[in-house]
PDB file of N, CA and C in Angstrom:
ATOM      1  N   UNK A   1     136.164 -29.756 108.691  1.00  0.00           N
ATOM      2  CA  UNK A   1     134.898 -29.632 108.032  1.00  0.00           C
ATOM      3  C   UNK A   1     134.481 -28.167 107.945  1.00  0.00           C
ATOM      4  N   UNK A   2     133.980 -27.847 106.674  1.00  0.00           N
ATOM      5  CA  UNK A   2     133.085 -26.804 106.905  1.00  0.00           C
ATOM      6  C   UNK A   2     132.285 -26.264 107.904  1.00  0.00           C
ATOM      7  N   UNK A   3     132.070 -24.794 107.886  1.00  0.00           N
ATOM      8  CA  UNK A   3     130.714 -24.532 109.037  1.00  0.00           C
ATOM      9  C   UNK A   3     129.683 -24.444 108.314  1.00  0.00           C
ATOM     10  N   UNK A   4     128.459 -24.901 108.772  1.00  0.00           N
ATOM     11  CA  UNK A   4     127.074 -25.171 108.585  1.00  0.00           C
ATOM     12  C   UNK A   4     126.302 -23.857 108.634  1.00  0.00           C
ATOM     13  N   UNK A   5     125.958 -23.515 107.518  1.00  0.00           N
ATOM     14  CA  UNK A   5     125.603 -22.198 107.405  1.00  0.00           C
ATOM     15  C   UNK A   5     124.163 -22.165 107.451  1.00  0.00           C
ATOM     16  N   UNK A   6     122.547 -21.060 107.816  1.00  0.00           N
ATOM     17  CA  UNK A   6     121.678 -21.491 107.374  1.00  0.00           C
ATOM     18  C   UNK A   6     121.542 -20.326 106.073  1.00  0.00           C
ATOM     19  N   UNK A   7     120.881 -20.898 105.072  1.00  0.00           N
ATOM     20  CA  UNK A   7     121.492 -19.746 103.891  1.00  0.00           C
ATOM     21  C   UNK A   7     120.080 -18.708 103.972  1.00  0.00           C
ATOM     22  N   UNK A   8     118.659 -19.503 104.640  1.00  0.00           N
ATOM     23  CA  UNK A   8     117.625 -18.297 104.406  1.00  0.00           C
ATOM     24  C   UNK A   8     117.836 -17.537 105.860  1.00  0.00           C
ATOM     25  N   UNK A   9     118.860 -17.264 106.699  1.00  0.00           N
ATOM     26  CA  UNK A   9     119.184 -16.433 107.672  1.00  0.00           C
ATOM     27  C   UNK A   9     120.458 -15.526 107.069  1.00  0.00           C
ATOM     28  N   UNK A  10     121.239 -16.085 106.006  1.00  0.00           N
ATOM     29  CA  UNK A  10     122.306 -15.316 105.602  1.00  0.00           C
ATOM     30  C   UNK A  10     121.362 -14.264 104.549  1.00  0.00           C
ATOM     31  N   UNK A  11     120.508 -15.092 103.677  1.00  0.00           N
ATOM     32  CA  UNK A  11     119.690 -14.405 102.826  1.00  0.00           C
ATOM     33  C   UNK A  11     119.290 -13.031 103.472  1.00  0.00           C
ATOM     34  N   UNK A  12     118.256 -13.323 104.757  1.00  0.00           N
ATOM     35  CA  UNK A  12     117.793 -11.917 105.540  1.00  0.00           C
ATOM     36  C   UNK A  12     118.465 -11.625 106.171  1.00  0.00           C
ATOM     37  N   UNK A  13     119.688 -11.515 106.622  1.00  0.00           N
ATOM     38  CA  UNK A  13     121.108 -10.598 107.160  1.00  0.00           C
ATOM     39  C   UNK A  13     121.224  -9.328 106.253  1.00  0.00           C
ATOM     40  N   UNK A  14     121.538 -10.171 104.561  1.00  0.00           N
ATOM     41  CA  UNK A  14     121.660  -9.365 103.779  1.00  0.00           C
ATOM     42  C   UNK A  14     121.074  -8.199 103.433  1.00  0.00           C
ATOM     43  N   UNK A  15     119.510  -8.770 103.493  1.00  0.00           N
ATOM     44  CA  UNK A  15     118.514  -7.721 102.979  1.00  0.00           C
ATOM     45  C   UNK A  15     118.627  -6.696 104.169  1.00  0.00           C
ATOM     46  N   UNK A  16     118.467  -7.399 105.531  1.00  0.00           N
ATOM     47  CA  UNK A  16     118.395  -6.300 106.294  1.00  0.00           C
ATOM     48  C   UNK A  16     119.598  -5.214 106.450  1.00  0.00           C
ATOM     49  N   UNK A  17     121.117  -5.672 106.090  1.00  0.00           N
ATOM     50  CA  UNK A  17     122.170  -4.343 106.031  1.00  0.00           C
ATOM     51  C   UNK A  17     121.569  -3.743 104.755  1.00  0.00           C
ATOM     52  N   UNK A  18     121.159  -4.126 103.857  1.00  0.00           N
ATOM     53  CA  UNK A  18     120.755  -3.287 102.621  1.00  0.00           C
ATOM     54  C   UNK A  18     119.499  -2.497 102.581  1.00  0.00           C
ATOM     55  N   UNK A  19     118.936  -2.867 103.818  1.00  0.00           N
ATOM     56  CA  UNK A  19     117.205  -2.179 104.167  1.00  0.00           C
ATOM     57  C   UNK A  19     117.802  -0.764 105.013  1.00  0.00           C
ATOM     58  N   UNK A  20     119.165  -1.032 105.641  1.00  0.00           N
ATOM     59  CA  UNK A  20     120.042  -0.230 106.477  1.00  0.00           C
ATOM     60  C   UNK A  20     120.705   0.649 106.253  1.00  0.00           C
ATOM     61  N   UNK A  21     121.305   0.584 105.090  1.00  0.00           N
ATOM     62  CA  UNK A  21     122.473   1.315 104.108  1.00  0.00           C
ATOM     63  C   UNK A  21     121.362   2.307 103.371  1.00  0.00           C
ATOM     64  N   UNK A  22     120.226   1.436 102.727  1.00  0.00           N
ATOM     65  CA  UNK A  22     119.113   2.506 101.718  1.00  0.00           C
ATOM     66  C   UNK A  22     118.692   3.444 103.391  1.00  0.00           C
ATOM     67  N   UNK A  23     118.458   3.181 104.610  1.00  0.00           N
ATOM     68  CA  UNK A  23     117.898   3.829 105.706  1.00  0.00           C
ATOM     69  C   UNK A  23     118.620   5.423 105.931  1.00  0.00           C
ATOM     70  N   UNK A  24     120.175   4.550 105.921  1.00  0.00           N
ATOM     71  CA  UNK A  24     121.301   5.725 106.382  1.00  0.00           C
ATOM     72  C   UNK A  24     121.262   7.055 104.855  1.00  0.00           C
ATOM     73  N   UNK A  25     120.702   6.361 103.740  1.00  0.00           N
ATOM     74  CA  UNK A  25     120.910   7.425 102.435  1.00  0.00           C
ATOM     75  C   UNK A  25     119.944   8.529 102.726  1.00  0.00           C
ATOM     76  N   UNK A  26     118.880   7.723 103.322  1.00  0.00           N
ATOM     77  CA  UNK A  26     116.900   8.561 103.098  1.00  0.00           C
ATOM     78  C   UNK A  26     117.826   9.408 103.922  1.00  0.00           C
ATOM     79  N   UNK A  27     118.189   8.843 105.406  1.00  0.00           N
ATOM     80  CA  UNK A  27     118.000   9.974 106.450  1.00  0.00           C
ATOM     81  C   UNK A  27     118.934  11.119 105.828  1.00  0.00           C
ATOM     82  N   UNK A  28     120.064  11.006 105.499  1.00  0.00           N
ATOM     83  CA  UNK A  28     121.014  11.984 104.529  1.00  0.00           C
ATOM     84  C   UNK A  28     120.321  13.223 103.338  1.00  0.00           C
ATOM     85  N   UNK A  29     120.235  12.311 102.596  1.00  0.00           N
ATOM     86  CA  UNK A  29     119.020  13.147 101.419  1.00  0.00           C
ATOM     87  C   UNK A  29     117.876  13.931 101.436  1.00  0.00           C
ATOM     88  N   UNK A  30     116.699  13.043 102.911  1.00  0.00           N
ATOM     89  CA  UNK A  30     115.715  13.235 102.723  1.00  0.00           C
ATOM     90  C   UNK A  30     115.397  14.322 104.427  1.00  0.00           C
ATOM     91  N   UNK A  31     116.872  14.436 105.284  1.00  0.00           N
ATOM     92  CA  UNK A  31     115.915  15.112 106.789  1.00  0.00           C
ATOM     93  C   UNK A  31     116.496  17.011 106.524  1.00  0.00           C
ATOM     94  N   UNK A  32     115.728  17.210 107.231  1.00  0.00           N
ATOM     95  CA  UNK A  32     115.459  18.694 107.151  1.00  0.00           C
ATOM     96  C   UNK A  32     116.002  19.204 108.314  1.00  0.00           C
ATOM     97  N   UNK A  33     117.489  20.414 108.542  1.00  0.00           N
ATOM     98  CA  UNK A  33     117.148  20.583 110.087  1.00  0.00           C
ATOM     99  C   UNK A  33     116.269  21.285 110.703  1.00  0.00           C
ATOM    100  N   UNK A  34     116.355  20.987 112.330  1.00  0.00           N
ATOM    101  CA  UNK A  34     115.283  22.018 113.094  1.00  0.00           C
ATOM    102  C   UNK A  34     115.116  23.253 112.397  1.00  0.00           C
ATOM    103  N   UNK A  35     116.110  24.389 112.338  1.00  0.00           N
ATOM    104  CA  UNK A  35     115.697  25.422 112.107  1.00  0.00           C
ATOM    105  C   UNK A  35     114.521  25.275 110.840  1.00  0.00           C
ATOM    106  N   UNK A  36     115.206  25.131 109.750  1.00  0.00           N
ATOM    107  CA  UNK A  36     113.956  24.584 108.162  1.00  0.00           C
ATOM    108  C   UNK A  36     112.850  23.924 108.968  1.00  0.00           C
ATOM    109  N   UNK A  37     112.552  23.302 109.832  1.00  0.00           N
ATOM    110  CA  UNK A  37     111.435  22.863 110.023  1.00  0.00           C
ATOM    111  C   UNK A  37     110.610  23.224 110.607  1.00  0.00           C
ATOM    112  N   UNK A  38     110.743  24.648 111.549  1.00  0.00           N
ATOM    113  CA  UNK A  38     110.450  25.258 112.549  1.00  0.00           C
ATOM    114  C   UNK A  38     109.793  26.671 111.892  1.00  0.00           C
ATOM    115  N   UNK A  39     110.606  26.907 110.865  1.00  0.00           N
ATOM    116  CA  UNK A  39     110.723  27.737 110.266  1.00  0.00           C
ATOM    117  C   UNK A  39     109.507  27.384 109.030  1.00  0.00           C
ATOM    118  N   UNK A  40     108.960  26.163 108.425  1.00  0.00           N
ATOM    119  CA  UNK A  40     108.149  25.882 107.666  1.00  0.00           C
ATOM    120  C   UNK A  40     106.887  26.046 108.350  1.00  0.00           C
ATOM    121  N   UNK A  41     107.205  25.309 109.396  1.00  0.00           N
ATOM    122  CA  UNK A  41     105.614  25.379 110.484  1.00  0.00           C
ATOM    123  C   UNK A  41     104.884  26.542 110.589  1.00  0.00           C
ATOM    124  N   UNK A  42     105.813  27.652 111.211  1.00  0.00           N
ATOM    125  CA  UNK A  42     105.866  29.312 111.564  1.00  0.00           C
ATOM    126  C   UNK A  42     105.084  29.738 110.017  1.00  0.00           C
ATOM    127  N   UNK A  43     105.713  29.426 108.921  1.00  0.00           N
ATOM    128  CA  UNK A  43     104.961  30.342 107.668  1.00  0.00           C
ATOM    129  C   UNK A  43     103.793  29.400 107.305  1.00  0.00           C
ATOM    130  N   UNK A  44     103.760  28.199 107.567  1.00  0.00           N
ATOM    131  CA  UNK A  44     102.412  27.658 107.316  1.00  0.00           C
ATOM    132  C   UNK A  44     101.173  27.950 108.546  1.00  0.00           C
ATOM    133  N   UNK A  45     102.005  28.135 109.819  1.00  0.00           N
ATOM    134  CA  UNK A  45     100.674  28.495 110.548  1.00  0.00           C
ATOM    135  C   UNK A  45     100.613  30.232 110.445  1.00  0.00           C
ATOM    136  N   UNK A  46     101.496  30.749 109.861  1.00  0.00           N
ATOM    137  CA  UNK A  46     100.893  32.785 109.553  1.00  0.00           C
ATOM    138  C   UNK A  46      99.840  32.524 108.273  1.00  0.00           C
ATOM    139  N   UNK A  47     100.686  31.297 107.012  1.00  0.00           N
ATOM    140  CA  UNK A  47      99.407  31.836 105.715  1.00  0.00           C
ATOM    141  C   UNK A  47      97.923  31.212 106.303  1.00  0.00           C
ATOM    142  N   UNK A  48      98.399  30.028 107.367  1.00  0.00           N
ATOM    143  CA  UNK A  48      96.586  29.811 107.486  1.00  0.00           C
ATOM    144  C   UNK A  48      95.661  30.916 108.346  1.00  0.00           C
ATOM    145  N   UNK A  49      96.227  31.670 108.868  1.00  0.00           N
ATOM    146  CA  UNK A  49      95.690  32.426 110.393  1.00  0.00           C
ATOM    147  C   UNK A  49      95.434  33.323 108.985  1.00  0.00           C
ATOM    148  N   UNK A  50      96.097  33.887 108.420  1.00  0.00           N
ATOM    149  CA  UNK A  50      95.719  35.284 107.200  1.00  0.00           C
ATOM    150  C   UNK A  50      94.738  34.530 106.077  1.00  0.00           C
ATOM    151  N   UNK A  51      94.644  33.354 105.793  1.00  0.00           N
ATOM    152  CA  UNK A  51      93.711  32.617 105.281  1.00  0.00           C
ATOM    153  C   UNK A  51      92.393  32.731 106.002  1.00  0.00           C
ATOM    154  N   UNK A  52      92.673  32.215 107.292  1.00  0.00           N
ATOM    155  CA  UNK A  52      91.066  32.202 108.211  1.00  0.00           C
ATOM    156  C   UNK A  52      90.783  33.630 108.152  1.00  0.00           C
ATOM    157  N   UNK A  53      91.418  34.775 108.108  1.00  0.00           N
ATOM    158  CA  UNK A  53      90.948  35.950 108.387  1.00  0.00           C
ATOM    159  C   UNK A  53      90.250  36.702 107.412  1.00  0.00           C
ATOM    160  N   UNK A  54      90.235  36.421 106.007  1.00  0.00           N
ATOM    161  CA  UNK A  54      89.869  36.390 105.199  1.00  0.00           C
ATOM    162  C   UNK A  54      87.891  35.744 105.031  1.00  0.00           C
ATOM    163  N   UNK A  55      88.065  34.981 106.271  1.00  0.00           N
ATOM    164  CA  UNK A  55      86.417  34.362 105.781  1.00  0.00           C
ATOM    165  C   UNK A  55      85.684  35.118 105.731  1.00  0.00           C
ATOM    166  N   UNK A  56      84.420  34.784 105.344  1.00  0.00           N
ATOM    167  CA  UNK A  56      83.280  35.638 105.499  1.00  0.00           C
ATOM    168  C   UNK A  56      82.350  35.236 106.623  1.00  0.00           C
ATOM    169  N   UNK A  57      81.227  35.961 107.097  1.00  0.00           N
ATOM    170  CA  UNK A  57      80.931  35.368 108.130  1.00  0.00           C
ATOM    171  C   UNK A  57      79.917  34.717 107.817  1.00  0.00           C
ATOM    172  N   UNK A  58      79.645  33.715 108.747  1.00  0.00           N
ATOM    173  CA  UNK A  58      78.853  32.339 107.877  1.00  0.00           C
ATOM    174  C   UNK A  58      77.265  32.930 108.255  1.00  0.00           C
ATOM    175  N   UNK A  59      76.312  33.581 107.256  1.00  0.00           N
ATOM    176  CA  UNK A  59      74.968  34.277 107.546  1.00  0.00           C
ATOM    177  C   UNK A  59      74.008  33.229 108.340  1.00  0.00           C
ATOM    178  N   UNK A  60      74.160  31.622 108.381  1.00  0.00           N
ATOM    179  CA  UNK A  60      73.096  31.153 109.310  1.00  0.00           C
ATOM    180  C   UNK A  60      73.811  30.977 110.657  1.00  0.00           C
ATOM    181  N   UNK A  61      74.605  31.577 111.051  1.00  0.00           N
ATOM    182  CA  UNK A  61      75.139  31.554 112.637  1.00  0.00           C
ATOM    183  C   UNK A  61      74.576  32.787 112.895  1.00  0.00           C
ATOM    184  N   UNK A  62      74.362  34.043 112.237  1.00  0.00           N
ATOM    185  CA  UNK A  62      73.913  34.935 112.785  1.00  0.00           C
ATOM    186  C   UNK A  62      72.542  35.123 113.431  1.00  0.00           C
TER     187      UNK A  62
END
């Protein structure tokens, strides 16, 4: 005899290697290494510090 399959557990097997395979592409395509990321942080926290330095001073605190 055949084996007794359940087909809406084969159904979500499927989806989930294919939720897995699209997972393994993002991480490929889409990750950045440390250095690039370390390195983004560093120039986004210099333009904000040269941004803040730029303010004016707020006249009702004085």
């Amino acid at each position: 005899m055949a084996e007794i399959i359940n087909l809406r557990q084969v159904r979500k097997d499927r989806e989930k290697a294919a939720k897995e395979a699209k997972a393994a592409e993002n991480r490929i395509l889409f990750s950045r290494p440390k250095k690039a990321k370390t390195l983004a942080e560093t120039r986004k926290a210099i333009e904000q510090s040269r941004h803040e330095g730029h303010r004016l001073a707020d006249p009702d605190k004085e």
